[in-house]
N, C-alpha and C. Protein backbone atom coordinates (compact mmCIF):
# COMPACT_ATOMS: atom_id res chain seq x y z
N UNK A 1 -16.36 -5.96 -7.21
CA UNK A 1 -17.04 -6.66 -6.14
C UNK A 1 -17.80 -5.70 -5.24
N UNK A 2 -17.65 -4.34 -5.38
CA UNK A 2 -18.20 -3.57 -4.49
C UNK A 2 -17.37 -3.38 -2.62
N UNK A 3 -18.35 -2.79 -1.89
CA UNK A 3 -18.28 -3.22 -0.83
C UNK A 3 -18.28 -4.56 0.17
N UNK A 4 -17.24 -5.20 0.90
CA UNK A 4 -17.76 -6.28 1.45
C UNK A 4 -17.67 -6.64 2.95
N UNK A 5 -17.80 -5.05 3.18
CA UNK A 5 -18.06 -5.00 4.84
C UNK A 5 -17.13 -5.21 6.03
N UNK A 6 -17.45 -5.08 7.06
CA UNK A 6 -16.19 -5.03 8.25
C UNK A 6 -15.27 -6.08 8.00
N UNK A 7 -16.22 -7.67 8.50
CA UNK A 7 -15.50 -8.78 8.58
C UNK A 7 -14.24 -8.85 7.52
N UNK A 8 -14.96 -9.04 5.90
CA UNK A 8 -13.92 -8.95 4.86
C UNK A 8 -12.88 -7.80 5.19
N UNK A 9 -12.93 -6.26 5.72
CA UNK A 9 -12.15 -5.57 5.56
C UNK A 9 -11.17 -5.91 6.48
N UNK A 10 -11.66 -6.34 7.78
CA UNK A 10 -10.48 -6.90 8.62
C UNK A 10 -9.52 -8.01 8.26
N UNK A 11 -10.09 -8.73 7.56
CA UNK A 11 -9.64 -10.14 7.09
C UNK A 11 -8.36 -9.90 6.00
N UNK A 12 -8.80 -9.27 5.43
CA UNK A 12 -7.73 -8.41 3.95
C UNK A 12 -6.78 -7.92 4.90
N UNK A 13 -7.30 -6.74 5.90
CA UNK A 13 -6.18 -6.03 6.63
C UNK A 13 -5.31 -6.45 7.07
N UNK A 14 -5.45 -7.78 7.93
CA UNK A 14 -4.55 -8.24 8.51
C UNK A 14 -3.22 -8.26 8.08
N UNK A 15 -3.39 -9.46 5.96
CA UNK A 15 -3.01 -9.55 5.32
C UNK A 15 -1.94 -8.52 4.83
N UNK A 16 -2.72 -7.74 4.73
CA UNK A 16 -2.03 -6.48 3.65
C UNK A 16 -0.66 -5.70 4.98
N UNK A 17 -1.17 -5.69 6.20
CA UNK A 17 -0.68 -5.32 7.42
C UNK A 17 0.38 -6.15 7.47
N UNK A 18 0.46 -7.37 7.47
CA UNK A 18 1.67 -8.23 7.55
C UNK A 18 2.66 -8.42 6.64
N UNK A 19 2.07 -8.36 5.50
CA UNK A 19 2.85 -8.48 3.90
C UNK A 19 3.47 -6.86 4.11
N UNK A 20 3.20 -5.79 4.33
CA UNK A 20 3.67 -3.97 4.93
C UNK A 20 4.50 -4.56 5.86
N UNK A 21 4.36 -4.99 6.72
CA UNK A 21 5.12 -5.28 7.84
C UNK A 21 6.50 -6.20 7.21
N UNK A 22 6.85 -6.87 6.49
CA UNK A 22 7.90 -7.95 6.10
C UNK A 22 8.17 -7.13 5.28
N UNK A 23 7.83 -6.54 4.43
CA UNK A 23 8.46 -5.61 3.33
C UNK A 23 9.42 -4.48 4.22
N UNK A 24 8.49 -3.40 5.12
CA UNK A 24 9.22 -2.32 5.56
C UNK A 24 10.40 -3.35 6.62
N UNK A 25 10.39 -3.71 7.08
CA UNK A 25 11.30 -4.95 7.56
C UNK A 25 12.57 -4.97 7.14
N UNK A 26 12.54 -5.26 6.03
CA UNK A 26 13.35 -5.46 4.72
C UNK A 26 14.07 -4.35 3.99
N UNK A 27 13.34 -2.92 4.00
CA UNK A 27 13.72 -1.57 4.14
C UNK A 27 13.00 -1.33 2.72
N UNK A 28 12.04 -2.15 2.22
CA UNK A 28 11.23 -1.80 1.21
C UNK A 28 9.81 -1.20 0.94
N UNK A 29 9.81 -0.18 0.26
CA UNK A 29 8.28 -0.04 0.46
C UNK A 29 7.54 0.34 -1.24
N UNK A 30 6.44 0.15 -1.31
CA UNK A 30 6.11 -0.29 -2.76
C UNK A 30 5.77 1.10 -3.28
N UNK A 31 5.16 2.22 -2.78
CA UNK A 31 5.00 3.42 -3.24
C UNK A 31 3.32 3.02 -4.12
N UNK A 32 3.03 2.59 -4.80
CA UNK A 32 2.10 2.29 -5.39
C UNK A 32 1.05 1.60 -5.21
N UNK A 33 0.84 1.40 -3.78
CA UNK A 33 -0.52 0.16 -3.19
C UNK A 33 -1.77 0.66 -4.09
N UNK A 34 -2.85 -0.22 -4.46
CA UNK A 34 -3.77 -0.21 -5.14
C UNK A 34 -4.58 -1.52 -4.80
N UNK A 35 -5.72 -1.38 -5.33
CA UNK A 35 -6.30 -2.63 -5.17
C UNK A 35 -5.50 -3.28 -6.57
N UNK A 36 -5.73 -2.53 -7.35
CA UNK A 36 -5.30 -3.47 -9.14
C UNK A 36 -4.08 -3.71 -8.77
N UNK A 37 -2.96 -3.42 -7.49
CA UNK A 37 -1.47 -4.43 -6.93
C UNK A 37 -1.88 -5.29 -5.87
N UNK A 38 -2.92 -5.76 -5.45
CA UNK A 38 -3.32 -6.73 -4.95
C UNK A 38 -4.26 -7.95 -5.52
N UNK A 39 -3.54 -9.15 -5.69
CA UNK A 39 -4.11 -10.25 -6.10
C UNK A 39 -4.05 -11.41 -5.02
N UNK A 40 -5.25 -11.92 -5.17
CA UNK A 40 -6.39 -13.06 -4.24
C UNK A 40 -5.90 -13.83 -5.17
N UNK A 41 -5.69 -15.27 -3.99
CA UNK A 41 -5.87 -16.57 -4.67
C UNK A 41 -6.77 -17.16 -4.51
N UNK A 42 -6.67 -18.45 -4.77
CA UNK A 42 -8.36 -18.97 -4.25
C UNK A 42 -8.62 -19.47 -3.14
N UNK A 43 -7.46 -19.53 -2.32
CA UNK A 43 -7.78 -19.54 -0.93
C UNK A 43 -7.46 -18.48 -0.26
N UNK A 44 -7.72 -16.96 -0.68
CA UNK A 44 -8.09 -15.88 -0.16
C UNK A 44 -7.05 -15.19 0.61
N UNK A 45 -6.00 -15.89 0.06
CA UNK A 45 -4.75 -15.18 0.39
C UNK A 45 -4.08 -14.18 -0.45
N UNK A 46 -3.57 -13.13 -0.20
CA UNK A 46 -3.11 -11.86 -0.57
C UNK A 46 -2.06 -11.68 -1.44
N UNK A 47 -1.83 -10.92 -2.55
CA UNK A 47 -0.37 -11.11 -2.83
C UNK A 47 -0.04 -9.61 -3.81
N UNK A 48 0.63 -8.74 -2.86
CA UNK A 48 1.29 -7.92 -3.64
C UNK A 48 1.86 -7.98 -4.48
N UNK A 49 1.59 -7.07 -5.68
CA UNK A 49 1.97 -7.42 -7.28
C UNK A 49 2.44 -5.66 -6.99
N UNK A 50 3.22 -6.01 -8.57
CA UNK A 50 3.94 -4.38 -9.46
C UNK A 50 4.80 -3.31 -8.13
N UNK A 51 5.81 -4.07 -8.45
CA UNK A 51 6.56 -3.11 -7.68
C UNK A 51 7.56 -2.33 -8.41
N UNK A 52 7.14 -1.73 -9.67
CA UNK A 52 7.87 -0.95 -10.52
C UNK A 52 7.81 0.28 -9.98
N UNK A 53 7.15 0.82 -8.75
CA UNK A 53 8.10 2.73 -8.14
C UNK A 53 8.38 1.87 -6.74
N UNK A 54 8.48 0.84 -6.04
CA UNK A 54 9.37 0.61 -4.94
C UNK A 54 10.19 0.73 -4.54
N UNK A 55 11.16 0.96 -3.87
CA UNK A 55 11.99 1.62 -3.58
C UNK A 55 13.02 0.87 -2.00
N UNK A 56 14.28 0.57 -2.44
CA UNK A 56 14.77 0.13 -1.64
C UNK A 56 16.04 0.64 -0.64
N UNK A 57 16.31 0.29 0.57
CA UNK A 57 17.26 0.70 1.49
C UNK A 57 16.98 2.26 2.24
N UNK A 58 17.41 3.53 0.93
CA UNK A 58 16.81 4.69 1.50
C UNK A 58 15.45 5.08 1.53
N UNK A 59 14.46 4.60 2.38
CA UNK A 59 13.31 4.55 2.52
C UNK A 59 12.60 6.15 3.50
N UNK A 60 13.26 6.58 3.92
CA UNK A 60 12.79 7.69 5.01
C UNK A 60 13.12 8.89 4.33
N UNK A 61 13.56 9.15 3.36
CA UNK A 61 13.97 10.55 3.03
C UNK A 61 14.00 10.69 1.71
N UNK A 62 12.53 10.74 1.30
CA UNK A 62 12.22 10.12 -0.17
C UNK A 62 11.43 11.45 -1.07
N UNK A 63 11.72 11.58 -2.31
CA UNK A 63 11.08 12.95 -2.64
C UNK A 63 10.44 13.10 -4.16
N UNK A 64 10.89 11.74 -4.94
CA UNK A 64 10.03 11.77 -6.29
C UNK A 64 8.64 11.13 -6.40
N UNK A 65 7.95 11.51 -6.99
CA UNK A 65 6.24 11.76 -7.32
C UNK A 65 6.21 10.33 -7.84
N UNK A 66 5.62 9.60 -7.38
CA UNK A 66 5.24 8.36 -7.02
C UNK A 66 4.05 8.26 -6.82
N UNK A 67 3.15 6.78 -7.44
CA UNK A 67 2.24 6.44 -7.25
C UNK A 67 0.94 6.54 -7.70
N UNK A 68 0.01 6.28 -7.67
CA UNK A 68 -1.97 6.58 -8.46
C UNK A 68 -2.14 7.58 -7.72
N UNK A 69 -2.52 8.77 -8.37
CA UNK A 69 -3.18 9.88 -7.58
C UNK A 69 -4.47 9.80 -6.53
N UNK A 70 -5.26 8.68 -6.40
CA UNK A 70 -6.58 8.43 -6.22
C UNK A 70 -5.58 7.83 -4.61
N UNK A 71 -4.78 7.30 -4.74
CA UNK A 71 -4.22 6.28 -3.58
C UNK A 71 -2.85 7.10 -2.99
N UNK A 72 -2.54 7.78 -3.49
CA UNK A 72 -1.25 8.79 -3.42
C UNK A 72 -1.50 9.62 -1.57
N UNK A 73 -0.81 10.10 -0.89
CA UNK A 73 -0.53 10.69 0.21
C UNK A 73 -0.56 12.03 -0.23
N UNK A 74 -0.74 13.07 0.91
CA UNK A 74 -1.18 14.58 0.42
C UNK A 74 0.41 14.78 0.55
N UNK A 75 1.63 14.04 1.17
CA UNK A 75 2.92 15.18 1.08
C UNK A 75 3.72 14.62 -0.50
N UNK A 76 3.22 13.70 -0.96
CA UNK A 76 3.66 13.22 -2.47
C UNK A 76 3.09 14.65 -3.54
N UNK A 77 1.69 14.55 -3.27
CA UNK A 77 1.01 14.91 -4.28
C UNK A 77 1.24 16.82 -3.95
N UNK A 78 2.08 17.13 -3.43
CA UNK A 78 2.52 18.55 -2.67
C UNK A 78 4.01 18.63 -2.72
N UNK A 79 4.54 17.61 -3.48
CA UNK A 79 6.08 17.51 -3.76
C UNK A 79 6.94 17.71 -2.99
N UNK A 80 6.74 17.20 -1.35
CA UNK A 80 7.39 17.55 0.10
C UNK A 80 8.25 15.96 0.01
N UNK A 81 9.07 16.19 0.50
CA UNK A 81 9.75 15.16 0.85
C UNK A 81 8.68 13.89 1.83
N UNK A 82 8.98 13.08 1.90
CA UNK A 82 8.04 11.84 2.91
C UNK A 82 9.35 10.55 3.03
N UNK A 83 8.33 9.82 3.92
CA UNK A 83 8.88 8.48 4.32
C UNK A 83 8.14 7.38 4.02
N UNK A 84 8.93 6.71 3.49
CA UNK A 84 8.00 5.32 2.01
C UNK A 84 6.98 4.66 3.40
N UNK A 85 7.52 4.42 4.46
CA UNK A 85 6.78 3.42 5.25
C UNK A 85 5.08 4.42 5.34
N UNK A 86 4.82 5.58 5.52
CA UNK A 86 4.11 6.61 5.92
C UNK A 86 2.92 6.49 4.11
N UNK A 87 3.71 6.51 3.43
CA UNK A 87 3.34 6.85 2.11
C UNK A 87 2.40 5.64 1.99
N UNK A 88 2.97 4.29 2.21
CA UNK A 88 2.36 3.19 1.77
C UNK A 88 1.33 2.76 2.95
N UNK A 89 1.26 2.96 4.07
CA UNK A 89 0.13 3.07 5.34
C UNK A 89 -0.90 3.91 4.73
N UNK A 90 -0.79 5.15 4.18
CA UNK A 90 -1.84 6.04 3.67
C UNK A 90 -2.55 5.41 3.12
N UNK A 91 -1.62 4.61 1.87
CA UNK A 91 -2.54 3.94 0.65
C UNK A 91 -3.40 2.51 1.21
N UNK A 92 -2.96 2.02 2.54
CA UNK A 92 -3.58 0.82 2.75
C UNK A 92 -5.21 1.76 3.95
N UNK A 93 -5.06 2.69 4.16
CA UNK A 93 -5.88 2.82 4.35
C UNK A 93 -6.81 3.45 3.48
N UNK A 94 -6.83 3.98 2.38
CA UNK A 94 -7.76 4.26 1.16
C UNK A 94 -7.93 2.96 0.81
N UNK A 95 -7.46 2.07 1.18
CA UNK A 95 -7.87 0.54 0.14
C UNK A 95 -8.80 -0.03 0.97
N UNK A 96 -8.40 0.50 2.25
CA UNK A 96 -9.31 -0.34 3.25
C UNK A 96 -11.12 0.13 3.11
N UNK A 97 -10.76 1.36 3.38
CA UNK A 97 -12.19 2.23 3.11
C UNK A 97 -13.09 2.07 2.20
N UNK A 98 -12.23 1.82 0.62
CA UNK A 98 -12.97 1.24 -0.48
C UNK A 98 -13.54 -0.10 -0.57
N UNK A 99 -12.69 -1.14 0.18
CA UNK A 99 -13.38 -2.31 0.50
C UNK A 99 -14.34 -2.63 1.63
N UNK A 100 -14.41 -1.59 2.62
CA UNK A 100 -14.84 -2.09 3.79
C UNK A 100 -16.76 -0.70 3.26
C-alpha cells in the first residue's frame, strides 16, 4: 500500500498502542511486531497475529535473539540483555515510520 500519511498513521497507532498496552498488562510481549503480524479487517480494525517468540510473565530481564532484523531493537541485535515491553515499542515505532 505504500505510504498513507499522518491521519492513517495515527489511526493504526492508536490501535497498535492499545492492543501493546493490554498485552504488556498481561505481562506479555510479542518480540516480533511487523507489519506481516498485523492484520486489518474490513472495518479497519487491527489484529495482532504470530506470536511464536512472545514471551510470557518474565518480561524485563530478557536475553535471547528474537525477532526480524529490519524491526529488531539495537540491544537484541548486540546480544545485551533488554526488556520485552522496550523491545516491542521500538518495533511499533519502525512500523509507524514505514506507514506514516
Amino acid at each position: 500500500m505504500g505510504a498513507m500519511g499522518e491521519d492513517a498513521g495515527r489511526f493504526f497507532l492508536h490501535q497498535i498502542i492499545d492492543s501493546m498496552e493490554y498485552m504488556h498488562n498481561k505481562k506479555v510481549v510479542h518480540r516480533d511486531l511487523k507489519l506481516e503480524n498485523i492484520l486489518v479487517t474490513d472495518n479497519l480494525d487491527l489484529k495482532i497475529a504470530d506470536f511464536g517468540f512472545a514471551c510470557y510473565k518474565n518480561i524485563d530481564h530478557l536475553s535471547s535473539y528474537r525477532g526480524t532484523m529490519t524491526y529488531m531493537a539495537p540491544e537484541i541485535k548486540e546480544n545485551k540483555a533488554y526488556k520485552g515491553k522496550q523491545v516491542d515499542m521500538f518495533s511499533i515505532g519502525v512500523i509507524i515510520f514505514i506507514v506514516v
